[in-house]
Protein backbone atom coordinates (compact mmCIF):
# COMPACT_ATOMS: atom_id res chain seq x y z
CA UNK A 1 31.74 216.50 70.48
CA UNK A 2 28.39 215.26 71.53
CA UNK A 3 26.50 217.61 74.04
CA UNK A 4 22.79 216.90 75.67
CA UNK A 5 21.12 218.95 73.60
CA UNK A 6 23.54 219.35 70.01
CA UNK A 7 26.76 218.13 67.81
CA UNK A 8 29.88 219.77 67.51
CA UNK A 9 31.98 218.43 64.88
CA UNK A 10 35.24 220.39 63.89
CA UNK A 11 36.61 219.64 60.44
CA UNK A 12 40.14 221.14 60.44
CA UNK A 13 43.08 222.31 62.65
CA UNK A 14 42.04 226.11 62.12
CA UNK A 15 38.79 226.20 63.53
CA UNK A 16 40.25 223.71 66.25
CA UNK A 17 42.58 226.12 67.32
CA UNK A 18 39.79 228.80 67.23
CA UNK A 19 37.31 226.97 69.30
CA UNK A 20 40.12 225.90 71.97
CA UNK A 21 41.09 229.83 72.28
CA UNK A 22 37.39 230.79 72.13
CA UNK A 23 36.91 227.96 75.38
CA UNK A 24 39.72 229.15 76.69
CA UNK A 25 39.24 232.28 77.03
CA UNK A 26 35.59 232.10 78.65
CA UNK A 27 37.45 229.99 81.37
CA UNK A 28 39.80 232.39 82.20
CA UNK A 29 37.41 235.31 81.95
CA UNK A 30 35.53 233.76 84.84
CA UNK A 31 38.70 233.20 86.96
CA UNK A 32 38.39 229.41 86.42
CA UNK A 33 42.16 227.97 88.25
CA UNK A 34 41.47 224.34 87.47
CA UNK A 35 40.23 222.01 85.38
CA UNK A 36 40.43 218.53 86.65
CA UNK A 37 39.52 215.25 84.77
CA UNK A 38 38.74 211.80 86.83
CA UNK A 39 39.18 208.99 84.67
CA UNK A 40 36.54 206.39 86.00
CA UNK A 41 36.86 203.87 82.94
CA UNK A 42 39.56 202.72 80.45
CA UNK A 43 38.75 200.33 77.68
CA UNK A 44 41.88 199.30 75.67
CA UNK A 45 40.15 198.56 72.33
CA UNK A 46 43.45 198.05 70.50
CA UNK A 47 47.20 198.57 70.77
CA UNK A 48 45.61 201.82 68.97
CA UNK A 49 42.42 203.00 70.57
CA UNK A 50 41.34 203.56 74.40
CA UNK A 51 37.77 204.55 74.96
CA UNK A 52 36.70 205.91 78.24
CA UNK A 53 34.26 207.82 81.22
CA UNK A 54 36.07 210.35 83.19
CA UNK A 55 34.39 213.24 85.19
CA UNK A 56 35.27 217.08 84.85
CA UNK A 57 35.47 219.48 87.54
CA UNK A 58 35.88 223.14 87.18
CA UNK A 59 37.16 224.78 90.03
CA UNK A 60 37.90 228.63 90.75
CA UNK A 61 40.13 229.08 94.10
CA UNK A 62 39.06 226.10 95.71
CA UNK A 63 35.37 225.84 94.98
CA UNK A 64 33.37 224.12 92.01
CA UNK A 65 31.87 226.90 89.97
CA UNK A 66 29.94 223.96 88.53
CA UNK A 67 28.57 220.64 89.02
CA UNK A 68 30.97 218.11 88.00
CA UNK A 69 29.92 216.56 84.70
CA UNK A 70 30.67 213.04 83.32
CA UNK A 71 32.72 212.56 79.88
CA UNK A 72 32.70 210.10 77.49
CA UNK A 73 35.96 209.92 75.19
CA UNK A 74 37.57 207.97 72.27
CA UNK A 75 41.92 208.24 71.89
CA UNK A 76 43.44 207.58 68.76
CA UNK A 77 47.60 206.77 68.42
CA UNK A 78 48.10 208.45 65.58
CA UNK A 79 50.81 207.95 63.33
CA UNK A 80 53.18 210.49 64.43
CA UNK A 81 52.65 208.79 68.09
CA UNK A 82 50.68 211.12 69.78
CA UNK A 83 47.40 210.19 71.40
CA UNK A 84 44.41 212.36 70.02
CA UNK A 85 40.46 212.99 71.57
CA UNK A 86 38.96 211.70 68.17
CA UNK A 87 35.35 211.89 69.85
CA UNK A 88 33.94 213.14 72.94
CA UNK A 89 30.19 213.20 74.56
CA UNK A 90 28.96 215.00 77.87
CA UNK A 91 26.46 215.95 79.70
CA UNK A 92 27.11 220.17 79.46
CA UNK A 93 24.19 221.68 78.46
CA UNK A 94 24.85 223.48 74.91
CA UNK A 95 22.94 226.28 74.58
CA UNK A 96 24.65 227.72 71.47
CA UNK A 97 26.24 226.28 68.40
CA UNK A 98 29.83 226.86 69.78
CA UNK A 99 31.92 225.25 72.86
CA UNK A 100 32.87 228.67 74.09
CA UNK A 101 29.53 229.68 75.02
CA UNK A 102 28.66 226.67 77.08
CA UNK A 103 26.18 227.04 79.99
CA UNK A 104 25.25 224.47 82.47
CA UNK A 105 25.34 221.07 83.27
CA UNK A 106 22.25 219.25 83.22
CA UNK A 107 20.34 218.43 86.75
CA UNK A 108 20.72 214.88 85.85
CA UNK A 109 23.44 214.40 83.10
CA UNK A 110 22.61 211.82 80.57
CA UNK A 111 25.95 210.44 79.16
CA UNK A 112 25.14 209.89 75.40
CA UNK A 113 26.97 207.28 73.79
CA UNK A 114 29.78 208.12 71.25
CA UNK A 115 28.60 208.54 67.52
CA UNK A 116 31.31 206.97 65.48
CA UNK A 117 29.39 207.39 62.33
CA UNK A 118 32.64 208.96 61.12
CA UNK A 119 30.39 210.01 57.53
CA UNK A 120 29.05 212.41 60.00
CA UNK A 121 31.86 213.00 62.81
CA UNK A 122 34.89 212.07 60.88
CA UNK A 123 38.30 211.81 63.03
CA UNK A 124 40.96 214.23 63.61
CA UNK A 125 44.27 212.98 62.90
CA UNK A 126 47.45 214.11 61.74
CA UNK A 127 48.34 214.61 58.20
């Protein structure tokens, strides 16, 4: 996952499921009731690959508790035919070295382009 300001690249199942509790968890903590995604672009690569834009809003009761942020996303059909978020970018400001902890979007997102250097950001698929 590709931030404004870092990389977050998750290398196995375990410290997926750690991060997603970790995020989570600082969503409910702030009474967060919905998380909404927009999809505002669909590119069908392949019979196997969709990459996208869609916008994220983050609403408590009603009311943004955030600016809404644009996305940037790659899907995978993997072989056991689910589709899997292989890569990701947005404009959230990290200001630590893990998801949970995110702060703030930027006052004018940038949307970074996806890094598929998969040396570097390899893909998460089932095994």
């Amino acid at each position: 996952m590709q931030t404004e300001t870092g990389v977050q690249i998750t290398r196995d199942i375990d410290a997926m499921r750690n991060t997603f509790q970790k995020f989570a968890r600082k969503y409910e903590g702030i009474g967060l009731t919905d998380f909404v995604r927009v999809a505002t672009e669909a590119h069908f690569e392949s019979e196997t690959e969709i990459r996208g834009v869609h916008e994220s809003h983050l609403i408590r009761h009603g009311k943004r508790i955030i600016a809404p942020y644009p996305n940037r996303i790659r899907l995978v059909l993997c072989d056991d035919g689910l589709w899997r978020e292989t890569h990701s970018a947005n404009a959230m400001l990290n200001t630590s070295d893990t998801i949970h902890l995110w702060a703030k979007v930027a006052a004018q997102p940038r949307l970074p382009d996806l890094d598929l250097d998969l040396d570097t950001d390899p893909e998460r698929t089932s095994k």
